[in-house]
Protein backbone atom coordinates (compact mmCIF):
# COMPACT_ATOMS: atom_id res chain seq x y z
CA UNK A 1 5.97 122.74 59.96
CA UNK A 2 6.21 125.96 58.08
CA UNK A 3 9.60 125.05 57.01
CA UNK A 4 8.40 122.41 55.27
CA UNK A 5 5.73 124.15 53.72
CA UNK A 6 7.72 126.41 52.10
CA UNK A 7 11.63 124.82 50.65
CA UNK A 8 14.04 127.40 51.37
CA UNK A 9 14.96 128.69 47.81
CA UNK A 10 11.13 129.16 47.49
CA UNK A 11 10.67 130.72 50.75
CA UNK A 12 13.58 133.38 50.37
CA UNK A 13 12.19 134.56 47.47
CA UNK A 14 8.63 134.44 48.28
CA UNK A 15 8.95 136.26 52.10
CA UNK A 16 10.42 139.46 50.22
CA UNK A 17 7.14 140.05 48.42
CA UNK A 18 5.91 139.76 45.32
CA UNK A 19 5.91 143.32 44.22
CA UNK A 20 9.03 144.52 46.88
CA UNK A 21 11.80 144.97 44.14
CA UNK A 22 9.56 147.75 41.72
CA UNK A 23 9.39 150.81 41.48
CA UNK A 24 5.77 152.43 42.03
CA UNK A 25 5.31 152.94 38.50
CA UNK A 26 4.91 149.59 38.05
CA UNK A 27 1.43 149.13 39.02
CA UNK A 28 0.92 151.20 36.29
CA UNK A 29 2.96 150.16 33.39
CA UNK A 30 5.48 147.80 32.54
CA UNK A 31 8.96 147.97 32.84
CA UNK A 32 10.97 150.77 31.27
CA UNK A 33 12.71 147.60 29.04
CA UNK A 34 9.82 146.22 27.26
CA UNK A 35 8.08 149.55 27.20
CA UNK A 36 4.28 148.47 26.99
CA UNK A 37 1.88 150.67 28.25
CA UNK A 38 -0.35 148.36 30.77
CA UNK A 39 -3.93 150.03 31.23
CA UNK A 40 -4.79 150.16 34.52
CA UNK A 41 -7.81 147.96 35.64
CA UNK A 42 -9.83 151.04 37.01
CA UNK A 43 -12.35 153.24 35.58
CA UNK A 44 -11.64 152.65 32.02
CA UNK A 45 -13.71 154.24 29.43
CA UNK A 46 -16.25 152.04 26.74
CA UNK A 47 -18.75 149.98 26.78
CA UNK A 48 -18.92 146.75 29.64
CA UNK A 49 -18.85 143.65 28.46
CA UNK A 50 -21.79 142.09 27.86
CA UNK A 51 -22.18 139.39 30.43
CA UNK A 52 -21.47 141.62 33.94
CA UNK A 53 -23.66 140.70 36.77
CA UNK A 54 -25.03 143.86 38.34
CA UNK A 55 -24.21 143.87 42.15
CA UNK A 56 -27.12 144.23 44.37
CA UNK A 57 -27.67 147.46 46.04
CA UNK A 58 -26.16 147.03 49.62
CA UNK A 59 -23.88 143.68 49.44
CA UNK A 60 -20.03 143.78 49.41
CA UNK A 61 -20.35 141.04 46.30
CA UNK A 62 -20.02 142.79 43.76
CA UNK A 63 -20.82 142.25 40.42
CA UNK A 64 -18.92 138.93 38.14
CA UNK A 65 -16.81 140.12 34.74
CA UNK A 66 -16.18 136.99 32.32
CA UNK A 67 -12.93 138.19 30.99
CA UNK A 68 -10.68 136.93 27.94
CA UNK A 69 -8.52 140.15 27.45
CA UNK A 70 -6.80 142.75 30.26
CA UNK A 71 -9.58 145.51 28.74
CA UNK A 72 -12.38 143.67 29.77
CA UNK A 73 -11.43 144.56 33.31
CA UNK A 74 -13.10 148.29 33.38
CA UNK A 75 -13.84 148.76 37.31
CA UNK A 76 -16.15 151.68 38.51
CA UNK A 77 -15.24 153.66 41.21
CA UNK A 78 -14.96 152.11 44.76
CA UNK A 79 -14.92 148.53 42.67
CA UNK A 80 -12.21 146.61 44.05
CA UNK A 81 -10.69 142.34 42.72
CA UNK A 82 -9.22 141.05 45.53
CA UNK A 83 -5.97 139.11 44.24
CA UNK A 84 -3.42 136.66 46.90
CA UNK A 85 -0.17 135.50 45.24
CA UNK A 86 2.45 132.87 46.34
CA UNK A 87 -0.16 130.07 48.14
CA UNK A 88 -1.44 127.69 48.61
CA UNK A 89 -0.72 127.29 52.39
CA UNK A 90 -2.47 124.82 54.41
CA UNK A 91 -4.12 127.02 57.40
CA UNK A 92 -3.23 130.26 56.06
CA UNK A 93 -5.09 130.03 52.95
CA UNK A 94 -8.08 128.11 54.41
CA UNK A 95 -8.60 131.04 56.94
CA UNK A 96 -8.77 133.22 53.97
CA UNK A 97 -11.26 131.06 52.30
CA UNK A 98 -13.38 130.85 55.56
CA UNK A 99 -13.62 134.91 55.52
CA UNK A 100 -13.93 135.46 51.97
CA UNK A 101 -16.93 133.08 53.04
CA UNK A 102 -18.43 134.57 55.92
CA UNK A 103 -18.69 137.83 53.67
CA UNK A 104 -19.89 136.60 50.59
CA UNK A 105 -16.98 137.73 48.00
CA UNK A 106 -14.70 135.81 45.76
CA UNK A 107 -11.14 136.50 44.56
CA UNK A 108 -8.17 135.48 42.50
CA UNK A 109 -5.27 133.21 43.79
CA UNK A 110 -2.29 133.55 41.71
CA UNK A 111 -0.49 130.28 42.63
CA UNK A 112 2.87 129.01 42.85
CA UNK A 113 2.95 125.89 41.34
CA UNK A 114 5.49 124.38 43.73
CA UNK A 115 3.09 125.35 46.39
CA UNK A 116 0.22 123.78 44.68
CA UNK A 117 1.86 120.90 43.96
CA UNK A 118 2.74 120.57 47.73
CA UNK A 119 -0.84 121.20 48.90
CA UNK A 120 -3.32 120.15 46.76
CA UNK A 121 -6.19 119.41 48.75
CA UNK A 122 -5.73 122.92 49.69
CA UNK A 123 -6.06 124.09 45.57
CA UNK A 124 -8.99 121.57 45.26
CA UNK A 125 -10.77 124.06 48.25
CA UNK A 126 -9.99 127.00 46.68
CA UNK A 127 -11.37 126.02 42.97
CA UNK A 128 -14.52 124.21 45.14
CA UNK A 129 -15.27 127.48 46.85
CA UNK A 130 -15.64 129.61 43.34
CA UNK A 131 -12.65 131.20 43.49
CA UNK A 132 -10.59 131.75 40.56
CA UNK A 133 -7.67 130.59 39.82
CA UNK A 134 -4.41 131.80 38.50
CA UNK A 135 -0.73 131.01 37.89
CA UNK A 136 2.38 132.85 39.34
CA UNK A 137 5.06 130.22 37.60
CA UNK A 138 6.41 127.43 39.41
CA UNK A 139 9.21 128.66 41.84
CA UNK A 140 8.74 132.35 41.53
CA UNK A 141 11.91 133.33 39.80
CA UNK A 142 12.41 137.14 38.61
CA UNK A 143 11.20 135.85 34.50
CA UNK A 144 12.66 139.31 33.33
CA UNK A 145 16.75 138.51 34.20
CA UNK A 146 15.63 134.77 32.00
CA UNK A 147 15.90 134.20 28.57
CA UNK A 148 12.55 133.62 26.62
CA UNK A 149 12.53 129.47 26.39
CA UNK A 150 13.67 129.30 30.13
CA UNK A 151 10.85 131.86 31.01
CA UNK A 152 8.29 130.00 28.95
CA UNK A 153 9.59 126.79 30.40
CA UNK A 154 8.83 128.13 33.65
CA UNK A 155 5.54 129.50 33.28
CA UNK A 156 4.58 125.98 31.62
CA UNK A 157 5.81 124.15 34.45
CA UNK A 158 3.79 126.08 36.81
CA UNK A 159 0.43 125.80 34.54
CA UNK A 160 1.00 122.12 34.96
CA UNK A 161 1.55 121.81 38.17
CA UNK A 162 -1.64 123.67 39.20
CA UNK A 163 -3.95 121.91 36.71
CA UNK A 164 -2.59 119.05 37.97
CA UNK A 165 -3.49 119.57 41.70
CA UNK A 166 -6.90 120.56 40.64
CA UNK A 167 -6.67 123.99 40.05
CA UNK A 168 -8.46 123.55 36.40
CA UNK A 169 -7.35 125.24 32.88
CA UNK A 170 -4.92 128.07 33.94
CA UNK A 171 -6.09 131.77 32.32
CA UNK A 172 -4.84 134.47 34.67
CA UNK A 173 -1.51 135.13 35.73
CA UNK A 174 0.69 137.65 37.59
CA UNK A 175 4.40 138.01 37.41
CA UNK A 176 6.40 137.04 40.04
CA UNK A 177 7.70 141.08 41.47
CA UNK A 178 5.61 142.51 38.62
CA UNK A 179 8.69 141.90 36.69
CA UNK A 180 7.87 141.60 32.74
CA UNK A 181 9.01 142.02 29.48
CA UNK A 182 7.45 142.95 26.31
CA UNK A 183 7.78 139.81 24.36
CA UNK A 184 6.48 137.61 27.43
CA UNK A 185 3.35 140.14 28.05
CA UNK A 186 2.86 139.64 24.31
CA UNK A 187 3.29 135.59 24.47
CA UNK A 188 0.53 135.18 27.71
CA UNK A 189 -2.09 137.16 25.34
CA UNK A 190 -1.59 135.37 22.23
CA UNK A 191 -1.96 132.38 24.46
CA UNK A 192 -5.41 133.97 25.43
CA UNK A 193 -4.07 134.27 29.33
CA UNK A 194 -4.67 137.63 31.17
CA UNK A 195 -2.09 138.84 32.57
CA UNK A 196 -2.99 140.49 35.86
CA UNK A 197 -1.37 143.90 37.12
CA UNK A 198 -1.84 145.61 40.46
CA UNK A 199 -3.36 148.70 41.20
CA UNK A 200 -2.72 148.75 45.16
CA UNK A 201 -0.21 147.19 46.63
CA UNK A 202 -1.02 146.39 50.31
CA UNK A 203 2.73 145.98 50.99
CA UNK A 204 1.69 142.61 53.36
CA UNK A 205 5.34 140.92 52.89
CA UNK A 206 6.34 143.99 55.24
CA UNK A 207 7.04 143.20 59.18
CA UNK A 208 3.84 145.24 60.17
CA UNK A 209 0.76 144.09 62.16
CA UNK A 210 -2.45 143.35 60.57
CA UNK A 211 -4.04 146.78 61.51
CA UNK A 212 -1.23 148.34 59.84
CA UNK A 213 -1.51 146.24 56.73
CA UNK A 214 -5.03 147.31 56.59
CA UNK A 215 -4.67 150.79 56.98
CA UNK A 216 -2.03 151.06 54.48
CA UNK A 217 -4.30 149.13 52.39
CA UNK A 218 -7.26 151.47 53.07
CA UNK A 219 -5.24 154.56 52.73
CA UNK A 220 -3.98 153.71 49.03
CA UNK A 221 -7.54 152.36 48.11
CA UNK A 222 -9.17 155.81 49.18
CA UNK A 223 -6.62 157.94 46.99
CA UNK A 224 -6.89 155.59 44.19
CA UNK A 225 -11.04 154.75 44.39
CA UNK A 226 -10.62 151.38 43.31
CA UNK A 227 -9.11 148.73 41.92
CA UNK A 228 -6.90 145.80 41.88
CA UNK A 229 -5.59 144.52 45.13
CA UNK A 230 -2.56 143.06 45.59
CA UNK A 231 -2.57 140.51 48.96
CA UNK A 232 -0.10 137.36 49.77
CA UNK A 233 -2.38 134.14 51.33
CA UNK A 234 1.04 133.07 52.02
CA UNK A 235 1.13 135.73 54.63
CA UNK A 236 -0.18 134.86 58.36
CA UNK A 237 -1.12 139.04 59.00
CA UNK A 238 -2.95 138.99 56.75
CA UNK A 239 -5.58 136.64 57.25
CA UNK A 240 -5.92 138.00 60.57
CA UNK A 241 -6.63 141.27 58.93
CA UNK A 242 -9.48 140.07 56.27
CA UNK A 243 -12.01 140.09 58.18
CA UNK A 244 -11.77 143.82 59.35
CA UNK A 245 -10.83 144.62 55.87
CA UNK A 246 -13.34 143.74 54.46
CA UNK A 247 -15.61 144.93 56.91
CA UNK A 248 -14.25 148.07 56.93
CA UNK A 249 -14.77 147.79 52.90
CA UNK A 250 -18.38 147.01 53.06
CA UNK A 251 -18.64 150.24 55.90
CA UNK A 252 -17.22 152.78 53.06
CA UNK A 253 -19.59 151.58 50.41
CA UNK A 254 -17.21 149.33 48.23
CA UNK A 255 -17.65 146.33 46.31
CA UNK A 256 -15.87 143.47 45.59
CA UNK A 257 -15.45 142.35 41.83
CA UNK A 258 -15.24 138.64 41.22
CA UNK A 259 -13.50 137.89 37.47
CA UNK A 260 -13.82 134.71 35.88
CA UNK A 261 -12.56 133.77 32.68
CA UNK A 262 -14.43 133.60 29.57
CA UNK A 263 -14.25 129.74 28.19
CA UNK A 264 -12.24 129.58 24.56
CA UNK A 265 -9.47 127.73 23.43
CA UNK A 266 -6.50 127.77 25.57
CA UNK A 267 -3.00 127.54 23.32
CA UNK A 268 -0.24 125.00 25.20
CA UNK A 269 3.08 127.22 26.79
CA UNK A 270 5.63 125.93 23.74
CA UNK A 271 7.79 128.86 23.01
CA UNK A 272 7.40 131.09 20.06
């Protein structure tokens, strides 16, 4: 059944990881090529913007940013987003849903558009639940070794395909293995989509157990005090290692950010 879930061109790209091919710096900046600084999503100085929800003293839920810009996302220390790339997968992602549930948080699903296609009762329960929800183009090609119009054309074609399975207007997005350039970067935020980086990488496309994917997770999140987390719902380990996650989140004081985007006019993916 899983083979089905997941053709095989998709799947051997998609098992590697999202993030497996970069270097470390690349949580923190783009790469060398397009050389654009990327701001990291935690602790940044200035004012917050005006509509944040103040979380209430004691819950994991955090408090909800409305966000139409990368700088709107200034996280405070032992803030975390919770992000999963490469789903939908029936089961998988449902589990994921049912925790994210049971502990009162929402997060970001950065979806492959082939996959949502495929499943999209299973994007109709994520956008039903309050998540948000993102694209990660349609077959998860590397968009930096493509020329601009093919790029575009892919990114467009995974927008669709998501909006058509229910998934609503598409305004975040992560690149598939964090790999960018400067002129797409540039393109996503003239389009008013926010590109989403990572801050911790919790390295679940690895063949480690879910108590290992949640200590490395841990680990990096206690050096780093917060921020962006990168997850895969495509990944079995790692809904079995949500719910301890989380409550070993909630144990250390943490709180989990939900971003939403802020409504405005949404330009159509034609290349520039």
């Amino acid at each position: 059944m899983f083979q089905r879930l997941l053709p095989p061109l998709l799947g051997a790209l998609l098992i590697a990881g999202c993030a497996s091919t970069q270097a470390p710096d690349k949580f923190r900046k783009s790469s060398e090529a397009g050389g654009t600084e990327v701001a990291s999503a935690f602790v940044r100085p200035g004012r917050a913007p005006f509509d944040e929800v103040l979380p209430r003293k004691g819950r994991l839920a955090g408090r909800t940013i409305s966000v139409s810009n990368v700088y709107d996302i200034r996280l405070k220390p032992r803030e975390v987003i919770l992000t999963f790339d490469d789903g939908p997968v029936p089961g998988r992602t449902d589990s994921i849903l049912k925790t994210l549930d049971q502990f009162g948080v929402k997060a970001t699903f950065l979806m492959v558009g082939q996959m949502a296609k495929n499943h999209p009762g299973t994007v109709r329960k994520v956008a039903g639940r309050g998540h948000s929800i993102g694209s990660h183009t349609w077959g998860h090609p590397n968009l930096a070794h493509m020329s601009f119009d093919r790029a575009v054309a892919e990114i467009k074609r995974g927008e669709d395909a998501i909006r058509a399975a229910g998934g609503g207007p598409v305004r975040f997005f992560r690149f598939p293995y964090l790999a960018d350039t400067s002129r797409l970067r540039s393109y996503m935020a003239s389009r008013g989509v926010v590109v989403l980086d990572v801050d911790i990488d919790s390295k679940d496309y690895f063949k480690s157990g879910p108590q290992q994917v949640s200590a490395r997770t841990m680990a990096s999140l206690r050096r780093k005090g917060g921020g962006i987390i990168l997850f895969h719902d495509l990944q079995a380990r790692t809904a079995a290692m949500l719910p301890g996650f989380l409550a070993e989140l909630k144990r250390n004081g943490y709180s989990v950010v939900h971003i939403v985007p802020r409504r405005g006019p949404l330009q159509l993916a034609s290349a520039k």
